[in-house]
Protein backbone atom coordinates (compact mmCIF):
# COMPACT_ATOMS: atom_id res chain seq x y z
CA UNK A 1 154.23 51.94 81.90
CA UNK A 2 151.02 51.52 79.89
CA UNK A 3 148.25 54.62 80.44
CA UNK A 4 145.66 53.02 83.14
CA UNK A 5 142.87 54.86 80.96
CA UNK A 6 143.84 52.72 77.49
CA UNK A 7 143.19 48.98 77.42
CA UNK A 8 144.92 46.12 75.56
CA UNK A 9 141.57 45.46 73.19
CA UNK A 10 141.17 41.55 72.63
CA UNK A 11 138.70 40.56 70.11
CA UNK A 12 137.01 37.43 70.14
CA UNK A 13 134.26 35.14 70.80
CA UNK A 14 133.14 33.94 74.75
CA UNK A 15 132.89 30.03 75.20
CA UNK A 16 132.08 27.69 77.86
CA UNK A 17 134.61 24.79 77.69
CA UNK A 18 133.07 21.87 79.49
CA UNK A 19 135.99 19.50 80.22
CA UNK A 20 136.39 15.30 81.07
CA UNK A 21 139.01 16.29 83.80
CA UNK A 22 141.28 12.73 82.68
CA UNK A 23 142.81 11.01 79.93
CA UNK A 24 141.13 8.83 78.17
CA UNK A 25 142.30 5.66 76.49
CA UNK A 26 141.77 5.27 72.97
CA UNK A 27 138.21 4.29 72.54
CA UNK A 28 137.24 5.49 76.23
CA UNK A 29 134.18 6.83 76.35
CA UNK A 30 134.05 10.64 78.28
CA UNK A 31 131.77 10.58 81.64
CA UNK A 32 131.45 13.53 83.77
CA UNK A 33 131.83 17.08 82.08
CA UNK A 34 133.03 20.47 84.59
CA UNK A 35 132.40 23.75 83.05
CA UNK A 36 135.36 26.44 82.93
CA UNK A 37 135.51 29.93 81.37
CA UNK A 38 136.93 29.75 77.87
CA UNK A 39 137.25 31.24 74.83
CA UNK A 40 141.24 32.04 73.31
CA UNK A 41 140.84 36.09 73.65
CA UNK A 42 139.21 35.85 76.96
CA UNK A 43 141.73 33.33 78.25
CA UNK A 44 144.32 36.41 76.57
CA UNK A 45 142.54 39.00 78.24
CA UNK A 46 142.16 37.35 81.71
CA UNK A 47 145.88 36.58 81.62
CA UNK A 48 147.17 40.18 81.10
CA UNK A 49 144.29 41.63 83.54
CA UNK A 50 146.51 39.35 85.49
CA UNK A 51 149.25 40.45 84.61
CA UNK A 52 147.98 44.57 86.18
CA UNK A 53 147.26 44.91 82.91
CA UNK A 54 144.14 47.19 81.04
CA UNK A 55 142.22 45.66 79.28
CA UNK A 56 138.84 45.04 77.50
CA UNK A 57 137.39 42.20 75.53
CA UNK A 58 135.19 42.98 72.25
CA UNK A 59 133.06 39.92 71.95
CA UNK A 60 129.41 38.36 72.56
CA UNK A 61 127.65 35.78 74.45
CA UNK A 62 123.86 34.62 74.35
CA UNK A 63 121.20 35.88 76.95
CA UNK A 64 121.42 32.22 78.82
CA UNK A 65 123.02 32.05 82.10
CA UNK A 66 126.16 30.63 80.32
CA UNK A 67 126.16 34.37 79.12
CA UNK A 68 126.39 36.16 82.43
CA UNK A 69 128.58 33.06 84.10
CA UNK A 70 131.13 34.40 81.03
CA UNK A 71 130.85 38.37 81.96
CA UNK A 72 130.68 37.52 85.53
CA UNK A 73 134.30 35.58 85.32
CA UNK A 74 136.11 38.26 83.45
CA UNK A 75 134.76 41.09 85.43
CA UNK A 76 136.22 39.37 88.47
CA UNK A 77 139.34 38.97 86.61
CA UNK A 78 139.80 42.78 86.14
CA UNK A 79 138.45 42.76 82.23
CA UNK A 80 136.78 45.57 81.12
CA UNK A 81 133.32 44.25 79.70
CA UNK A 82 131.03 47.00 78.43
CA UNK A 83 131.64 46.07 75.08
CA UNK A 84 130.65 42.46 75.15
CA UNK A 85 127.10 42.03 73.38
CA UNK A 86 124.47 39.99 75.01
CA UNK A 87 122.19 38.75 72.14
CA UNK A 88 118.86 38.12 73.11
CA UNK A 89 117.28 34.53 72.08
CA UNK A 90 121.00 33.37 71.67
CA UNK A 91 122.56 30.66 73.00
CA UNK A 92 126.09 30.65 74.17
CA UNK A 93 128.63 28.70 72.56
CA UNK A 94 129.43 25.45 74.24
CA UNK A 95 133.01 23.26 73.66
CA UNK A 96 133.35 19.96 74.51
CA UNK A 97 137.19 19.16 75.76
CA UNK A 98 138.66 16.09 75.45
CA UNK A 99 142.36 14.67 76.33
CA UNK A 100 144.07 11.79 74.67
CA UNK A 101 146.16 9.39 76.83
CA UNK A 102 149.00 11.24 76.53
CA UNK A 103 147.14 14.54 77.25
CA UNK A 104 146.53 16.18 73.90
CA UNK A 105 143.30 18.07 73.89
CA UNK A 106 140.69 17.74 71.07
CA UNK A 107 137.61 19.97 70.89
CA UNK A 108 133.93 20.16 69.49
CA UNK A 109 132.13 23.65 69.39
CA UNK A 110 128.40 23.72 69.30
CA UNK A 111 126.67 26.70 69.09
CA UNK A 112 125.68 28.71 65.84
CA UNK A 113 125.32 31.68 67.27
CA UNK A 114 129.50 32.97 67.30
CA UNK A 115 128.80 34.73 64.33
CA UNK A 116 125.85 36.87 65.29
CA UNK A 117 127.75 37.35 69.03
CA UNK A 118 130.55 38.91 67.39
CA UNK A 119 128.62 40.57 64.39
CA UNK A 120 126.69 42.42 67.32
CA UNK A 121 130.08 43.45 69.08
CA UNK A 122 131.30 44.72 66.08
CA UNK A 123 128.75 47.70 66.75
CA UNK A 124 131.85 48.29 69.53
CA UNK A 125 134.80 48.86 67.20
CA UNK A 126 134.78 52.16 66.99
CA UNK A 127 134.35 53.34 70.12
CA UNK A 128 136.59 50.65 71.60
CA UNK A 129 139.48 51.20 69.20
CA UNK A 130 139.39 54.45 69.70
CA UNK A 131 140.52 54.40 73.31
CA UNK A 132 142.36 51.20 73.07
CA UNK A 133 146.23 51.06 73.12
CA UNK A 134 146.53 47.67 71.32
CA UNK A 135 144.08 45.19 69.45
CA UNK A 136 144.85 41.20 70.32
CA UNK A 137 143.45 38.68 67.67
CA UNK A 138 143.17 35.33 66.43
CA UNK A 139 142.44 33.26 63.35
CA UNK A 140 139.32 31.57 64.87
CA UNK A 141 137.16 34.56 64.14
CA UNK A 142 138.04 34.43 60.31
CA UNK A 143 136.05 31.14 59.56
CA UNK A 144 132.57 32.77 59.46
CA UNK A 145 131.89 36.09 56.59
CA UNK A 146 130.04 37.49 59.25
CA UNK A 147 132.64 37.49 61.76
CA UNK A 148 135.75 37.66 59.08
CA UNK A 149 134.13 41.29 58.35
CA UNK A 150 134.44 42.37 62.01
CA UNK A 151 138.16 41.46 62.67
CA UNK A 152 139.27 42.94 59.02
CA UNK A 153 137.49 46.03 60.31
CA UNK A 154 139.01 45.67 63.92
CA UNK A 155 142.76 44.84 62.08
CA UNK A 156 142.03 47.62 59.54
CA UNK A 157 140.71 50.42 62.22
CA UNK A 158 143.93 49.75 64.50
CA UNK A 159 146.33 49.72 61.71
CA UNK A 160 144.98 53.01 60.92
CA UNK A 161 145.29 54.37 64.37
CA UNK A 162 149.19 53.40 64.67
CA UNK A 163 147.70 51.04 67.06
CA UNK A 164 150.24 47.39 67.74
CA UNK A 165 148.40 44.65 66.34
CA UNK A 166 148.91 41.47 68.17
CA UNK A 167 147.50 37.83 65.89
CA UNK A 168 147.79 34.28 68.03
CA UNK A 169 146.08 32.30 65.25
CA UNK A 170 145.63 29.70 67.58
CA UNK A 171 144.84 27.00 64.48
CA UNK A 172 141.82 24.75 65.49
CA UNK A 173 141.53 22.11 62.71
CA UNK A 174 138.23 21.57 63.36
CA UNK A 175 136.62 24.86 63.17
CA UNK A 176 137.29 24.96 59.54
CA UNK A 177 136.04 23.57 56.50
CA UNK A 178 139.67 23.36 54.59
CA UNK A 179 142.49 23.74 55.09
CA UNK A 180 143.51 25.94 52.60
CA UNK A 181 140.79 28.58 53.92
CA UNK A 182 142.63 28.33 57.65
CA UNK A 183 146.21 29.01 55.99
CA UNK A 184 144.88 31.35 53.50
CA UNK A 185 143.25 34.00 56.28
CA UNK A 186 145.67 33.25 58.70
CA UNK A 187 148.44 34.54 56.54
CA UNK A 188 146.20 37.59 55.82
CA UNK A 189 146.01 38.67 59.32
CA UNK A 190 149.91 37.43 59.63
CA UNK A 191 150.83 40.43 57.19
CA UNK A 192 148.45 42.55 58.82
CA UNK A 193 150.48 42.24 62.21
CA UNK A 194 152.54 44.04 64.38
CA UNK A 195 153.20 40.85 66.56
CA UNK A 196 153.02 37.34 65.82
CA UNK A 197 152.77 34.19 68.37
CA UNK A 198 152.37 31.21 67.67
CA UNK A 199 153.44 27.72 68.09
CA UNK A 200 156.46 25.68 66.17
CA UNK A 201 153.40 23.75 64.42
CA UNK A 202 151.71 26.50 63.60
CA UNK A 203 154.94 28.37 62.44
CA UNK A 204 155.74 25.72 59.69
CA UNK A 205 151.74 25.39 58.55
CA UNK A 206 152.13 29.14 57.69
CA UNK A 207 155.55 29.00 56.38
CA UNK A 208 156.02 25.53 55.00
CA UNK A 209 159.41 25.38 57.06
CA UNK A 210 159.38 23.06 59.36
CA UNK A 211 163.27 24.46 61.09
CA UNK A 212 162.15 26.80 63.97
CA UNK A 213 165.24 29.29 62.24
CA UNK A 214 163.66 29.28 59.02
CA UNK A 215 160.24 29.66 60.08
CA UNK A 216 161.01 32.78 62.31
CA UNK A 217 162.68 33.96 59.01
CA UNK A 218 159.38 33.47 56.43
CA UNK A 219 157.12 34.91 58.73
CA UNK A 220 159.01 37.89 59.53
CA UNK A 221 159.34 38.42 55.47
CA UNK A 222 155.51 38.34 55.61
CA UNK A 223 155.90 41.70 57.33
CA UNK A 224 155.29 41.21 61.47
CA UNK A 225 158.22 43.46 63.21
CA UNK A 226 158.10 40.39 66.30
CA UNK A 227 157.91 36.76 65.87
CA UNK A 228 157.62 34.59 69.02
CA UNK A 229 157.38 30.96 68.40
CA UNK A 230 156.78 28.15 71.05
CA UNK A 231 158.24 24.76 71.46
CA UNK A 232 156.31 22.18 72.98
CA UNK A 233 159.81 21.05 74.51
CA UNK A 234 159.99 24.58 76.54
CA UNK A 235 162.12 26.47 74.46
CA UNK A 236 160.58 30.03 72.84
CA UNK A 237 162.73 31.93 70.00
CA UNK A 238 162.00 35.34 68.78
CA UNK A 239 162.94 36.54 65.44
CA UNK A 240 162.74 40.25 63.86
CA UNK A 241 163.37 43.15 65.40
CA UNK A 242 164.85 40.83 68.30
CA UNK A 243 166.44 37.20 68.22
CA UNK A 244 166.35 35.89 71.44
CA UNK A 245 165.69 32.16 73.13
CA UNK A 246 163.91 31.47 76.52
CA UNK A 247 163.85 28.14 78.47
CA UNK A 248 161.74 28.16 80.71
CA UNK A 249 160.66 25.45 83.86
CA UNK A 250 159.16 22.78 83.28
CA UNK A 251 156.61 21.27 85.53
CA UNK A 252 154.34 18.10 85.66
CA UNK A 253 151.64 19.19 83.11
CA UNK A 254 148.05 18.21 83.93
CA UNK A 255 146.54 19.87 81.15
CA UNK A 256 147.55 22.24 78.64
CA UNK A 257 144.58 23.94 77.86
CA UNK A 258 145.32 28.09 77.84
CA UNK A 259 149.13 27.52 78.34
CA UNK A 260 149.22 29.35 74.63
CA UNK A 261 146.55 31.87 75.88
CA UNK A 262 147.95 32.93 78.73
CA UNK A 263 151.61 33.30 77.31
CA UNK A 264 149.85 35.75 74.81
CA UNK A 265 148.16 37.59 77.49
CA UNK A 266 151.01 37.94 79.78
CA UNK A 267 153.51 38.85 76.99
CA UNK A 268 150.73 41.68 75.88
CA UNK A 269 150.80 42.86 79.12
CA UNK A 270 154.64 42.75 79.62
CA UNK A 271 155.33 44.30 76.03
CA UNK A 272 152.21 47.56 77.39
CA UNK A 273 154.79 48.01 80.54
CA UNK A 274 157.49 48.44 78.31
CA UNK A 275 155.27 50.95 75.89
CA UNK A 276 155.24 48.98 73.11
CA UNK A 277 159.24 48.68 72.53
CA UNK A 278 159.54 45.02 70.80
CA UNK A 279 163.06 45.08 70.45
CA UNK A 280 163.01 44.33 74.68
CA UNK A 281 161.01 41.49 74.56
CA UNK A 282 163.73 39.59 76.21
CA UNK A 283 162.80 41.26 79.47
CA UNK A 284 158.86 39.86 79.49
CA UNK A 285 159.39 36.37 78.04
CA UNK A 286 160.61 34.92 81.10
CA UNK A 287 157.64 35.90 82.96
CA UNK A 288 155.45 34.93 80.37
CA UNK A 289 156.80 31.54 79.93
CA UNK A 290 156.19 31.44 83.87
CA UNK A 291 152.81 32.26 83.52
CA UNK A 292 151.76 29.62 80.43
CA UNK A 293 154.10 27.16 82.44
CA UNK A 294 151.95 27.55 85.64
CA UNK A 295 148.43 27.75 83.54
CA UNK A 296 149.35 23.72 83.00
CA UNK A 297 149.33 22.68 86.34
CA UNK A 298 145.54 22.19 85.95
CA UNK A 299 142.71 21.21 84.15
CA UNK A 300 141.12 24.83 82.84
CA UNK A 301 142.24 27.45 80.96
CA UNK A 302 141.92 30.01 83.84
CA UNK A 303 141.76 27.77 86.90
């Protein structure tokens, strides 16, 4: 079992996702917006808080009540939140959620304040690391310098402490200005890793494979001792230091915002129970499929 005293340390930036709860036909217009806690690593640290879990986000919000409505949700999940920053005259983040007619979300962040917010949590690191038992990232916080600096420190510090080092780079086209930049630091914190989860899109962006097999196989090369790779058809293969597949239920899917988030979250937590030995991921992945499968029976991440 993991120690009680040494969190699962997620990194990332605290977002309010305001969400048109339908599909919308092509050309619809979006009407009425409701606002849900969001933000990938807090959706991964509310999951494995969940999940009995420890654990702590590293990340920052702006001194509005959007701020506090943030802390106050993952408090009352059971995340640790001393080190999340509140920066005075900020504003928090804000994304706008969308969903196609056939229920694929698209997303528009606005806020210019996530690299200050995180910049300010970095001033955390240290002391967060230091009694941490794993660090969970994602790509999203490489698109700024400011916060690209924080998570090579965060990757860098854990790395140095033997610490697992868990990367969901959760790809949003939209937050970047290429292409090329997204693959480029992606692949940096892929070879960085200890753990790598992502989806089978995702898996052949970073590889250039699109076969699920021969995707597992490039990005274990890159150096990651546990690949995990999702299937929007259900299915979830491992590769490295364990090859197994998991099918899990499927369900009518209302939305599926977090589904990826919550996999990570509950996997982290599963993988803490089991100290950190990878090579018995078989025994958490139905669970965490369960959880992700469940987080799509409704509109929020964390509903």
């Amino acid at each position: 079992m993991s120690e009680p005293s040494r969190p699962i340390l997620c990194l990332g930036e605290a977002i309010v996702d305001l969400i048109c709860e339908r599909r919308l036909e092509g050309g619809e217009p979006p009407d009425r917006f409701t606002p849900h806690h969001g933000g990938a690593l807090p959706n991964v640290a509310a999951a494995a808080a969940r999940r009995g879990a420890p654990v702590a986000l590293v990340g920052g919000v702006g001194s509005d009540h959007w701020g506090r409505w943030l802390i106050d949700g993952l408090a009352t999940e059971g995340v640790e939140t001393r080190w999340i920053a509140t920066i005075e005259g900020a504003r928090t983040p804000l994304a706008i959620a969308l969903f196609d007619s056939a229920g694929e979300p698209s997303f528009q962040i606005y806020g210019e304040h996530i690299g200050p917010t995180i910049e300010a949590a970095g001033t955390f690191l240290d002391e967060a690391i230091e009694v941490a038992q794993a660090l969970v990232v994602g790509a999203n916080t490489m698109v700024g310098e400011t916060e690209r600096a924080v998570t090579r420190r965060a990757v860098a510090t854990a790395r140095e402490r033997n610490l697992p080092v868990l990367l969901d780079p959760n790809h949003r086209p939209t937050r970047w200005e290429a292409e090329d930049d997204a693959l480029e630091f992606g692949r940096e914190l892929i070879v960085a890793a200890t753990v790598v989860k992502c989806n089978r899109e995702e898996a052949g962006l970073f590889t250039g494979e699109q076969d699920p097999g021969r995707a597992i196989a490039a990005l274990t090369a890159m150096g990651p001792n546990l690949i995990v790779v999702t299937d929007r058809g259900g299915e979830i293969r491992t590769g490295g230091v364990a090859a197994v597949t998991c099918v899990p239920e499927r369900i009518e899917v209302v939305s599926p915002l977090g589904a990826g988030d919550t996999f990570m979250g509950s996997l982290a937590a599963g993988l803490a129970d089991l100290n950190w030995d990878l090579g018995r991921v078989a025994e958490v992945l139905p669970r965490a499929a369960a959880d992700a499968t469940q987080a799509c029976a409704h509109w929020g991440a964390r509903s």
